[in-house]
C-alpha atoms as a PDB file:
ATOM      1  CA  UNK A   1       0.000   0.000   0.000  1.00  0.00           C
ATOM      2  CA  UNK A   2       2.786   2.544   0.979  1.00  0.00           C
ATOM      3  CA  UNK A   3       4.360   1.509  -2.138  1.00  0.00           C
ATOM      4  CA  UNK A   4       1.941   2.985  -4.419  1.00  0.00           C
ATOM      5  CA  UNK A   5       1.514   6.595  -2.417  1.00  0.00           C
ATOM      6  CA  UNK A   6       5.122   6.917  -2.914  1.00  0.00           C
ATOM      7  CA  UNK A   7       5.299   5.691  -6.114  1.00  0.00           C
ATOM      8  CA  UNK A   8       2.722   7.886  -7.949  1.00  0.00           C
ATOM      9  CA  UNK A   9       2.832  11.012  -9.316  1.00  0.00           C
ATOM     10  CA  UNK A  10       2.761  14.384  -8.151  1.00  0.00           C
ATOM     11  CA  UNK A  11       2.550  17.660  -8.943  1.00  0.00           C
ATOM     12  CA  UNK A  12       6.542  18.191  -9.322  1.00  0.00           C
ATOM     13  CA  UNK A  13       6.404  15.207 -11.914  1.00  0.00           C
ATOM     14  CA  UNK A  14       3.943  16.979 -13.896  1.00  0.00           C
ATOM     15  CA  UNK A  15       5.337  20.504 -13.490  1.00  0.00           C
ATOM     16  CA  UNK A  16       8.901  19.112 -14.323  1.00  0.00           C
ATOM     17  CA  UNK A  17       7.526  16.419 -17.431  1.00  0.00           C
ATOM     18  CA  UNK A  18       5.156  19.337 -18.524  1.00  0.00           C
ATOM     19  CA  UNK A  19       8.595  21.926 -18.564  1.00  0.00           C
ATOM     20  CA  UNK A  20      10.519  19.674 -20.339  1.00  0.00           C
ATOM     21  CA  UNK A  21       8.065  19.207 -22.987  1.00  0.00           C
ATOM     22  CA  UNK A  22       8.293  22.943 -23.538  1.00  0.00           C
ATOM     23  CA  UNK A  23      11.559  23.210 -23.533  1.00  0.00           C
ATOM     24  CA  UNK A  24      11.758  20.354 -26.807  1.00  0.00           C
ATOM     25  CA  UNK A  25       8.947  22.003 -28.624  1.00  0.00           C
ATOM     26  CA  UNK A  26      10.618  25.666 -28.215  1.00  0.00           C
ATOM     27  CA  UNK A  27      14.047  23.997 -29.581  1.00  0.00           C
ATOM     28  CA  UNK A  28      12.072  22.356 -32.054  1.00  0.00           C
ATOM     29  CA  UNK A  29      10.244  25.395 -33.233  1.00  0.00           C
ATOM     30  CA  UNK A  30      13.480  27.320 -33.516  1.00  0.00           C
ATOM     31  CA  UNK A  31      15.114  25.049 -35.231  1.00  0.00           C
ATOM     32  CA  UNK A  32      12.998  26.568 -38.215  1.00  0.00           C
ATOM     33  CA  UNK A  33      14.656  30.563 -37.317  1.00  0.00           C
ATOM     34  CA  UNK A  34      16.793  32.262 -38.506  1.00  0.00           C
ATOM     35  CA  UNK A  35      17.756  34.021 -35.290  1.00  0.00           C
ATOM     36  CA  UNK A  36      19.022  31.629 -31.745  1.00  0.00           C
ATOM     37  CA  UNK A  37      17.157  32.149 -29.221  1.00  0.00           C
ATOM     38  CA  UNK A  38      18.599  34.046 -26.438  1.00  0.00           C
ATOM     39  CA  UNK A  39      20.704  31.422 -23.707  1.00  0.00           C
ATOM     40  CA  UNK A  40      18.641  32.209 -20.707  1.00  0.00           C
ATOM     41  CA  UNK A  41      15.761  31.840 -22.275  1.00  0.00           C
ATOM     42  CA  UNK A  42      12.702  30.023 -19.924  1.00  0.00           C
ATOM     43  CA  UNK A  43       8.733  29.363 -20.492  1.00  0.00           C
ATOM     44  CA  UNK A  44       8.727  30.917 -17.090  1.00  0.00           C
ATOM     45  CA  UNK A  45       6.918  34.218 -17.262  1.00  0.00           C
ATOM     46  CA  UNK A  46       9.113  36.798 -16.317  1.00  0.00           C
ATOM     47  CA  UNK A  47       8.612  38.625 -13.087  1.00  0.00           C
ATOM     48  CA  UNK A  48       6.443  41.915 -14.579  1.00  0.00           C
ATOM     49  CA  UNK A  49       4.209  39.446 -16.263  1.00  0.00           C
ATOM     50  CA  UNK A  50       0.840  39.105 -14.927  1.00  0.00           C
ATOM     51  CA  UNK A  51       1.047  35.346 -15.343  1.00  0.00           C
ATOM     52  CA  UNK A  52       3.861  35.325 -12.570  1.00  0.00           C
ATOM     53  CA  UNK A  53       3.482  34.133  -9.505  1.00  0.00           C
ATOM     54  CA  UNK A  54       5.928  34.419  -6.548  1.00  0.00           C
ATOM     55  CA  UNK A  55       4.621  31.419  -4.672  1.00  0.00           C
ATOM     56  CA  UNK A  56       6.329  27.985  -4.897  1.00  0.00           C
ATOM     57  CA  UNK A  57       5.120  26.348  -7.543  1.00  0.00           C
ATOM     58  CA  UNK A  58       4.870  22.765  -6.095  1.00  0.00           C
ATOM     59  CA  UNK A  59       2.949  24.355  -3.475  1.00  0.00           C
ATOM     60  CA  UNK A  60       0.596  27.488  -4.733  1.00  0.00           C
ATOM     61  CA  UNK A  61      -1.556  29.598  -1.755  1.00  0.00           C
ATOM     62  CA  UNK A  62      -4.939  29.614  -2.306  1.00  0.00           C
ATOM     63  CA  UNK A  63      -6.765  33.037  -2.866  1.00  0.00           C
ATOM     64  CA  UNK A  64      -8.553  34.415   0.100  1.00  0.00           C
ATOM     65  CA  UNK A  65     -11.510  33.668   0.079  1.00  0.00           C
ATOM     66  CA  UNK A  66     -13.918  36.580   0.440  1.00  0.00           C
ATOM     67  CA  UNK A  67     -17.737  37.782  -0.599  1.00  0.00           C
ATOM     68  CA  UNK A  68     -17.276  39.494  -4.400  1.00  0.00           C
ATOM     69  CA  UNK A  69     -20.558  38.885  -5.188  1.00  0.00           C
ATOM     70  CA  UNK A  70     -21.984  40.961  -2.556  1.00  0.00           C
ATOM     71  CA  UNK A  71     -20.384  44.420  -3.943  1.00  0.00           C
ATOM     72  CA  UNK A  72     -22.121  44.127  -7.142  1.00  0.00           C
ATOM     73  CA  UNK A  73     -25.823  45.479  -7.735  1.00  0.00           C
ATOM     74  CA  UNK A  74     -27.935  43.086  -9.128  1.00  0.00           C
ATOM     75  CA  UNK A  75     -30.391  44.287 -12.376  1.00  0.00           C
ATOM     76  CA  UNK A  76     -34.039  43.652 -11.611  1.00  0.00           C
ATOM     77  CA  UNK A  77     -36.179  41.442 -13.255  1.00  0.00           C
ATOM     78  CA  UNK A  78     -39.370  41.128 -15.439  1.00  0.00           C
ATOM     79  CA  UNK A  79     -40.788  38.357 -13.148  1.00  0.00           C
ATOM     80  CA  UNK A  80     -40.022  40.651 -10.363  1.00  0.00           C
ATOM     81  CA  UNK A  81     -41.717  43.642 -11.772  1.00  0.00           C
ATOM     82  CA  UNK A  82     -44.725  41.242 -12.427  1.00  0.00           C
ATOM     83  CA  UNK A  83     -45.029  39.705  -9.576  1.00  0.00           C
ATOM     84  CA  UNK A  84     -45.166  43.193  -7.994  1.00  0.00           C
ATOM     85  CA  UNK A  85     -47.405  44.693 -10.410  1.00  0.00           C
ATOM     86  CA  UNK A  86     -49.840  40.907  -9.476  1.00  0.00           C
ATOM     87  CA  UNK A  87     -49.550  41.928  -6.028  1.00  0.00           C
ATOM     88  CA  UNK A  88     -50.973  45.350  -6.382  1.00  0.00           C
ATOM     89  CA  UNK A  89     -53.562  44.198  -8.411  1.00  0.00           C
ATOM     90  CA  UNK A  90     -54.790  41.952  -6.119  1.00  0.00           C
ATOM     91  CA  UNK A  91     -57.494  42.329  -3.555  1.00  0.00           C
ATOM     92  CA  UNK A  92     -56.529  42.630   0.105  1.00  0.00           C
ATOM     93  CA  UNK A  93     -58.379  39.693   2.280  1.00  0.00           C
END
């Protein structure tokens, strides 16, 4: 049983396998340039990109969690306007 927890795959294996496939299909893809790409070249997005993120990547925080949908003012609705327009209309007991 312990043998299988350790011996499957986790999210370093994927981050690392999923890297190195991006690093063959970038050499593969300038293969076809006429310009080298630079030698520090990465897939990582660089640090002003909005795509960075400065957490560890094996281990990513999760956003905190807070009430957006609150803020916002919801548009009202035909059924609401009718069923306020029904009430109206109808006779008090």
């Amino acid at each position: 049983m312990s043998i299988g927890l350790v011996a499957g795959c986790t999210r370093t294996k994927y981050r690392q396998a999923a890297d190195r496939d991006s690093y063959r299909i970038v050499q593969e893809k300038a293969a076809c340039l006429s310009e080298n790409l630079p030698e520090d070249y990465s897939v990582k997005p660089d640090v002003r990109s909005r795509f960075y993120d400065p957490t560890n990547p094996d281990c990513p925080q999760l956003p905190v969690p807070r009430a957006v949908l609150n803020g916002y003012s919801l548009p009202v609705l035909a059924s609401d306007l009718e069923s306020k327009s029904e009430q109206r209309d109808s006779p008090s007991p």
